[in-house]
C-alpha atoms as a PDB file:
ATOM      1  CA  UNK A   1       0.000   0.000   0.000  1.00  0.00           C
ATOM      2  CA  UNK A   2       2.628   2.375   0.850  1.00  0.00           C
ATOM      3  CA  UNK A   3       5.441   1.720  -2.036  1.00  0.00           C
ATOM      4  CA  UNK A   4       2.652   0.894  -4.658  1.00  0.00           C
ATOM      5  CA  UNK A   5       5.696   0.933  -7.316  1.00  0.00           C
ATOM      6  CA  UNK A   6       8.139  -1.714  -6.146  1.00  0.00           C
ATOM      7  CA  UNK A   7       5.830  -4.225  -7.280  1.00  0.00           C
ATOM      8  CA  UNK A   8       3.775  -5.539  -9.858  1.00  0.00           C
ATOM      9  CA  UNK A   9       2.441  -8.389  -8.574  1.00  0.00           C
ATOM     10  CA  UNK A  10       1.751  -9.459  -4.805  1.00  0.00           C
ATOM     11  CA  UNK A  11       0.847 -13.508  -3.420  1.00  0.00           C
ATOM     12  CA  UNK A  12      -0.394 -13.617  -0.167  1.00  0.00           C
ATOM     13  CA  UNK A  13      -0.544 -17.071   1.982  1.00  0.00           C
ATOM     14  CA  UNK A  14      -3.142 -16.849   4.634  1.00  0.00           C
ATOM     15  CA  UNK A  15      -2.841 -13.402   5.956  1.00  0.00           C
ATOM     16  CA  UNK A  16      -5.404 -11.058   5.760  1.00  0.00           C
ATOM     17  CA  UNK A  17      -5.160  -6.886   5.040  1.00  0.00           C
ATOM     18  CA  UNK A  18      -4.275  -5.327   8.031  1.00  0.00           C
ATOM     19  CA  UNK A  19      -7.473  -3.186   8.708  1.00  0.00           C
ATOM     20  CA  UNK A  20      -9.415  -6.653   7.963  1.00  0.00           C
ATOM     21  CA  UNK A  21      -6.934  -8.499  10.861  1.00  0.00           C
ATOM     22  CA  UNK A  22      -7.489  -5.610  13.227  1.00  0.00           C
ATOM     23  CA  UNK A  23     -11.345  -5.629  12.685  1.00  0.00           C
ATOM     24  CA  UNK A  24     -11.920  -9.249  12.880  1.00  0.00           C
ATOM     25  CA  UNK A  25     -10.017  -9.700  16.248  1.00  0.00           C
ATOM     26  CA  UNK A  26     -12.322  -6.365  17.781  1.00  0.00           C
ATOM     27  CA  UNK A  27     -15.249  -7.732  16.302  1.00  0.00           C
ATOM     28  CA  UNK A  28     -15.302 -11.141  15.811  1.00  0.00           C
ATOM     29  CA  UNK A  29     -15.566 -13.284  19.199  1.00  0.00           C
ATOM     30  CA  UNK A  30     -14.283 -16.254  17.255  1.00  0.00           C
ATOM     31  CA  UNK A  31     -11.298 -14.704  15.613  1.00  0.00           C
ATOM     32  CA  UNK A  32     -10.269 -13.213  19.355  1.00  0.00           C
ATOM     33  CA  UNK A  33      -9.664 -16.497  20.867  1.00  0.00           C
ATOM     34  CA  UNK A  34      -8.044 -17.874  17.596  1.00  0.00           C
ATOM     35  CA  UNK A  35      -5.616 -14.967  17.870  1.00  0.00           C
ATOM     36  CA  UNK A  36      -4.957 -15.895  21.801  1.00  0.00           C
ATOM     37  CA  UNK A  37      -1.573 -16.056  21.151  1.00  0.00           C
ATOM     38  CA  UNK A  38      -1.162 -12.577  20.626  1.00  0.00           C
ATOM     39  CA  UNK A  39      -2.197 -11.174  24.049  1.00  0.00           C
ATOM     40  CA  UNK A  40       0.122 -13.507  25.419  1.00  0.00           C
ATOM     41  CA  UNK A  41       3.030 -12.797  23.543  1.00  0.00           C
ATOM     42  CA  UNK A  42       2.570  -9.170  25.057  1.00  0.00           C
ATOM     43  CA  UNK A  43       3.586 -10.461  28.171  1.00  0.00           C
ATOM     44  CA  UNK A  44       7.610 -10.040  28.537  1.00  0.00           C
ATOM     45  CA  UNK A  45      10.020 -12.872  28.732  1.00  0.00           C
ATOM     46  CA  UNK A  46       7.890 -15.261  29.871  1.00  0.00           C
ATOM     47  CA  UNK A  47       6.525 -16.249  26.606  1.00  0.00           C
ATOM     48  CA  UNK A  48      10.282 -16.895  25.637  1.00  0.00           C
ATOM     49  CA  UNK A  49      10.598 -18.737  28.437  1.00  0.00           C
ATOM     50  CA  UNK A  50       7.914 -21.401  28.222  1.00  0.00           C
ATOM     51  CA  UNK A  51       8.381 -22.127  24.254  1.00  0.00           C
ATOM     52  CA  UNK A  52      11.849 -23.679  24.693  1.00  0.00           C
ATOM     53  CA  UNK A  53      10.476 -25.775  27.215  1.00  0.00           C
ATOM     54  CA  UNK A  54      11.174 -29.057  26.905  1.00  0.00           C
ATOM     55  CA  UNK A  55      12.714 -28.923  23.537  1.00  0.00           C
ATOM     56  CA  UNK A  56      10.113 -26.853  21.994  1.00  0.00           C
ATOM     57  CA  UNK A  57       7.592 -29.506  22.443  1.00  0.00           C
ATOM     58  CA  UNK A  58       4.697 -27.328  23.394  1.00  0.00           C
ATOM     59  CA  UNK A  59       5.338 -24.401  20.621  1.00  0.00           C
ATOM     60  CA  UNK A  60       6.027 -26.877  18.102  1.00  0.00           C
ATOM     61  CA  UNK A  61       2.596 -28.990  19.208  1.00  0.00           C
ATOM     62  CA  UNK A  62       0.848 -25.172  19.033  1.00  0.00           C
ATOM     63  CA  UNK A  63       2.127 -23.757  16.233  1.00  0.00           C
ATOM     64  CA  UNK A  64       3.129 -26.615  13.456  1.00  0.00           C
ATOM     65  CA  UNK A  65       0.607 -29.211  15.288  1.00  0.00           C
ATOM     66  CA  UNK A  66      -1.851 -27.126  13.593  1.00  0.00           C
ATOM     67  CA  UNK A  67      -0.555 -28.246   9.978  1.00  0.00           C
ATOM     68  CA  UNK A  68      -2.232 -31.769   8.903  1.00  0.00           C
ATOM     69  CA  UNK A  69      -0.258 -35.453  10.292  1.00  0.00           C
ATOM     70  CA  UNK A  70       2.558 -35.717   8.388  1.00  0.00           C
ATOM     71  CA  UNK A  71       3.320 -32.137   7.052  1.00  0.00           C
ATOM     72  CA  UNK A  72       6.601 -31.538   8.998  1.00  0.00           C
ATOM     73  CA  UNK A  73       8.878 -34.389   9.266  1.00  0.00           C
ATOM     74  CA  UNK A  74      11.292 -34.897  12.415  1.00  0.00           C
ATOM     75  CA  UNK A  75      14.431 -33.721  10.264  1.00  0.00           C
ATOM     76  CA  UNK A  76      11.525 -30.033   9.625  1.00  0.00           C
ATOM     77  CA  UNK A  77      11.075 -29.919  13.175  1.00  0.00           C
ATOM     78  CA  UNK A  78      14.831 -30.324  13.594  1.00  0.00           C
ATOM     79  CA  UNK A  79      15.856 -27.333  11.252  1.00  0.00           C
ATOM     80  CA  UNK A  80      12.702 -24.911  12.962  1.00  0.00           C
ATOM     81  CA  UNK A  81      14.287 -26.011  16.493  1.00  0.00           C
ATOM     82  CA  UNK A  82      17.774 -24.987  15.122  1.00  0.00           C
ATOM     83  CA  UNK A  83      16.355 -21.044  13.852  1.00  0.00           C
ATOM     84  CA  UNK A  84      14.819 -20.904  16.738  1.00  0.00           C
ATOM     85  CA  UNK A  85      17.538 -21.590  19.067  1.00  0.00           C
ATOM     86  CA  UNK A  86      19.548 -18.904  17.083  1.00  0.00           C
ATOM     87  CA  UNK A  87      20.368 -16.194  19.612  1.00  0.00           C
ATOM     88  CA  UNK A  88      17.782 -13.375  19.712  1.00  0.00           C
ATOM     89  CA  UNK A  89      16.179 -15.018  16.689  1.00  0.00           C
ATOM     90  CA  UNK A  90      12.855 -16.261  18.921  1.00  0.00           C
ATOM     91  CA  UNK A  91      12.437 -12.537  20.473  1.00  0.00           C
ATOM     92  CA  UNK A  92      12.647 -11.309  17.017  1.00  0.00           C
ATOM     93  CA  UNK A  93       9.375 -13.713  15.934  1.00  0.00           C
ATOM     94  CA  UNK A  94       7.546 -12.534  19.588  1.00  0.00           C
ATOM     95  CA  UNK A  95       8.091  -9.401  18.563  1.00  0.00           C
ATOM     96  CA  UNK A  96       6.214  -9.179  15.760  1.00  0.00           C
ATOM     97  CA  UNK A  97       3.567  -9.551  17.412  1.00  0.00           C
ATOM     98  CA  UNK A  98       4.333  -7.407  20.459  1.00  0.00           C
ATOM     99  CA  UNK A  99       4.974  -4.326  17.561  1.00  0.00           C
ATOM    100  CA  UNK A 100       1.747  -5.405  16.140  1.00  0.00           C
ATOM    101  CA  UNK A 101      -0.302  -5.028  19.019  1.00  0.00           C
ATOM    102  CA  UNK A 102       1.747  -1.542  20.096  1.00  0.00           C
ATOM    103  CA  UNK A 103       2.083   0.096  16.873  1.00  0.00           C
ATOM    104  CA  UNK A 104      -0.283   1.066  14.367  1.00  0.00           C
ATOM    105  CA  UNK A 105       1.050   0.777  11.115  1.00  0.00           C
ATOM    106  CA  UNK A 106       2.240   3.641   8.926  1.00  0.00           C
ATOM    107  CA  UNK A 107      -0.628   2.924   5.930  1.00  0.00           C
ATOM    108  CA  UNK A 108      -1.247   5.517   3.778  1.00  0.00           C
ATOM    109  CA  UNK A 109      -4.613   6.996   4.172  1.00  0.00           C
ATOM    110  CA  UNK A 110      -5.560   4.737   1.166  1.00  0.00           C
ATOM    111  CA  UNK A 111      -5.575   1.577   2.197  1.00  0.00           C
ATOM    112  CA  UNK A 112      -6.982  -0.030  -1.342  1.00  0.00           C
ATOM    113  CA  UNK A 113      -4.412  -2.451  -2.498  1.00  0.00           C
ATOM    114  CA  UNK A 114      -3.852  -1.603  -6.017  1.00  0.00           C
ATOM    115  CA  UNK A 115      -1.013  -4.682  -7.300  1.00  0.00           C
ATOM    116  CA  UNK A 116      -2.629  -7.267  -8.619  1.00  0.00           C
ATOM    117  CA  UNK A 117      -3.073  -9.904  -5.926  1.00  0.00           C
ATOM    118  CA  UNK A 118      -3.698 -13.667  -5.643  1.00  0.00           C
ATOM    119  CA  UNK A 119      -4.766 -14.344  -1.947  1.00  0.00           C
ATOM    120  CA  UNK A 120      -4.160 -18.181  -1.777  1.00  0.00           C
ATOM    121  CA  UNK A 121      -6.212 -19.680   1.740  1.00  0.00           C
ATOM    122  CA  UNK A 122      -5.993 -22.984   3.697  1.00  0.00           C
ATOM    123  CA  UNK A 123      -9.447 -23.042   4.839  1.00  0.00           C
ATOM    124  CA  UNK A 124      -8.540 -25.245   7.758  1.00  0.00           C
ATOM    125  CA  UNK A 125      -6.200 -22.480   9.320  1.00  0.00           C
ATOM    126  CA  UNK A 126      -6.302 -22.484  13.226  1.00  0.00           C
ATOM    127  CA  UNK A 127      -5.568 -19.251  13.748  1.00  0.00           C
ATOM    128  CA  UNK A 128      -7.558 -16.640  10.879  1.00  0.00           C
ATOM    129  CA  UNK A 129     -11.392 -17.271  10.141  1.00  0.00           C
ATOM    130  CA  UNK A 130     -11.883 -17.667   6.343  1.00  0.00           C
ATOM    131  CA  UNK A 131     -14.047 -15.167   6.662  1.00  0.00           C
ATOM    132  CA  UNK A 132     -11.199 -12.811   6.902  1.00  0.00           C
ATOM    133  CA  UNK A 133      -9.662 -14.293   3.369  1.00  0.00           C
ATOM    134  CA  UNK A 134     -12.857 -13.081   1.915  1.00  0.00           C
ATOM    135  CA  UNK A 135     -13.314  -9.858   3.651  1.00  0.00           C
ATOM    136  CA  UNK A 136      -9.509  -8.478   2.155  1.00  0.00           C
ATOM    137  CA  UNK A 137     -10.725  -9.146  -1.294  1.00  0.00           C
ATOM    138  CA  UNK A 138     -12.930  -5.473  -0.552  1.00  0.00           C
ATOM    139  CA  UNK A 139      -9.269  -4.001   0.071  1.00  0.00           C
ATOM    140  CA  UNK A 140      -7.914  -4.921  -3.309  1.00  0.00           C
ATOM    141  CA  UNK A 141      -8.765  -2.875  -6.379  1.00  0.00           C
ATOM    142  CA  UNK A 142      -7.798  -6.558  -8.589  1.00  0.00           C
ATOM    143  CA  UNK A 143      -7.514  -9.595  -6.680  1.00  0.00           C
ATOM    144  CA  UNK A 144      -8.706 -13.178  -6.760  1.00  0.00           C
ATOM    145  CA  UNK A 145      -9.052 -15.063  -3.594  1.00  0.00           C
ATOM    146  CA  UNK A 146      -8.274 -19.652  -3.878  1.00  0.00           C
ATOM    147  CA  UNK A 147      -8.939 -21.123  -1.193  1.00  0.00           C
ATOM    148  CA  UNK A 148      -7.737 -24.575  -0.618  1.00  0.00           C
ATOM    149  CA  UNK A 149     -10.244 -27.010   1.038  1.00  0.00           C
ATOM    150  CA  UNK A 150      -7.634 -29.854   2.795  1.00  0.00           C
ATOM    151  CA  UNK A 151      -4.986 -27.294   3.676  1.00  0.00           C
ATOM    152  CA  UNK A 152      -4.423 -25.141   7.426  1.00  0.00           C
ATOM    153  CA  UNK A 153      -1.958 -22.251   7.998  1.00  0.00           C
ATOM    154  CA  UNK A 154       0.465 -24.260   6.518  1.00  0.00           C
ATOM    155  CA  UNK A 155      -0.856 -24.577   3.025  1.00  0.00           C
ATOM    156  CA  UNK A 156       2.086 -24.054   1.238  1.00  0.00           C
ATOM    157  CA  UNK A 157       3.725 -26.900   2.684  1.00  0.00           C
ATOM    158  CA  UNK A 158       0.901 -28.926   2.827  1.00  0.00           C
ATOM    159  CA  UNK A 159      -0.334 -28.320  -0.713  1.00  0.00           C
ATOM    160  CA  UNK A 160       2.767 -26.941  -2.390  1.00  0.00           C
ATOM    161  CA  UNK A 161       2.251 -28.654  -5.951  1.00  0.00           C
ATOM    162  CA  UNK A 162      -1.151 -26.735  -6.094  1.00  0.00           C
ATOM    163  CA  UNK A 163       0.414 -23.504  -4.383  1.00  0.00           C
ATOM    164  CA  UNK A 164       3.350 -23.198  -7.074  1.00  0.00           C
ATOM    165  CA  UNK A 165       0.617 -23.497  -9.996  1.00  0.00           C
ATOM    166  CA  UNK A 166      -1.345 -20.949  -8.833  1.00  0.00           C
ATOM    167  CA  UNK A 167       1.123 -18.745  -8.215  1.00  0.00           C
ATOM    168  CA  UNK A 168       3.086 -19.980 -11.929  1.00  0.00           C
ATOM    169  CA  UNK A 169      -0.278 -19.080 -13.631  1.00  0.00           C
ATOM    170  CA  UNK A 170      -0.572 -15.971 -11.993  1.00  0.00           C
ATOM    171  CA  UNK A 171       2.945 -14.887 -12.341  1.00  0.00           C
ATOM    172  CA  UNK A 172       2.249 -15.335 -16.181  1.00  0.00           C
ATOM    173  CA  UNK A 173      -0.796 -13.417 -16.571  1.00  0.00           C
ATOM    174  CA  UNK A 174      -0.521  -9.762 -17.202  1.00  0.00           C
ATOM    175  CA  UNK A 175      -3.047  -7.912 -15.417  1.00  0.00           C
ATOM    176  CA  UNK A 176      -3.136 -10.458 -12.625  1.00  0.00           C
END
């Protein structure tokens, strides 16, 4: 929205427009407790603390247990573990969403996205209604929405044959 020139095309994987993530978790009760996670990232060190606990276990069974059985194999888990453990590399993903929560973002006071957009959706996510996929579509001045019916937050490793194809075809269009 802000440096409408640096791109001509723009693929999104289950994240919705800002104002649309900001209104579903005020408005929607549902999207509130999906986005828990948030609120308790907020909370300093302790939510560093309790993710390395016992090897990851519990962040891993939060965050990639949501993908489906089988997605992430032990040699995956292995390499996220190993980023993780980087130093200052797990604040750094916390505080993403500590910024997000603290700082409104710098949009221009049009918000339309104007690059032609595929949104690409895992209609199984855990943690972003579909609703929200479908609501970002008002946001974008030329954008098509796929949502994929099997596939969670993770879709692009879960689905990534279909993913590159859509993204292939789109890349090869020329208005999008």
């Amino acid at each position: 929205m802000k440096y409408r020139d640096r791109l001509e095309k723009l693929i999104i994987l289950n994240v919705p427009h800002p104002v649309v993530s900001g209104r579903t978790i005020r408005r929607h009760p549902i999207q509130r407790r999906k986005s828990w996670y948030i609120f308790f990232f907020q909370i300093p060190w302790l939510p560093e603390l309790l993710v390395r606990l016992n090897n990851w276990r519990g962040f891993i069974a939060w965050g990639l247990g949501s993908a489906r059985p089988g997605t992430f194999t032990e040699a995956d888990l292995d390499e996220y573990r190993k980023a993780w453990a980087q130093p200052g590399a797990l604040t750094a993903t916390i505080n993403w969403y500590r910024a997000v929560r603290r700082v409104r973002l710098n949009t221009p006071p049009d918000r339309m996205v104007s690059t032609p957009t595929l949104i690409i959706w895992g209609v199984n996510d855990r943690y972003i209604i579909p609703e929200a996929a479908q609501m970002s579509l008002d946001f974008c001045d030329n954008a098509r929405l796929e949502y994929i019916d099997n596939a969670t937050h993770w879709v692009q490793h879960e689905e990534p044959q279909r993913v590159n194809q859509l993204m292939v075809e789109f890349l090869g269009t020329a208005n999008g």
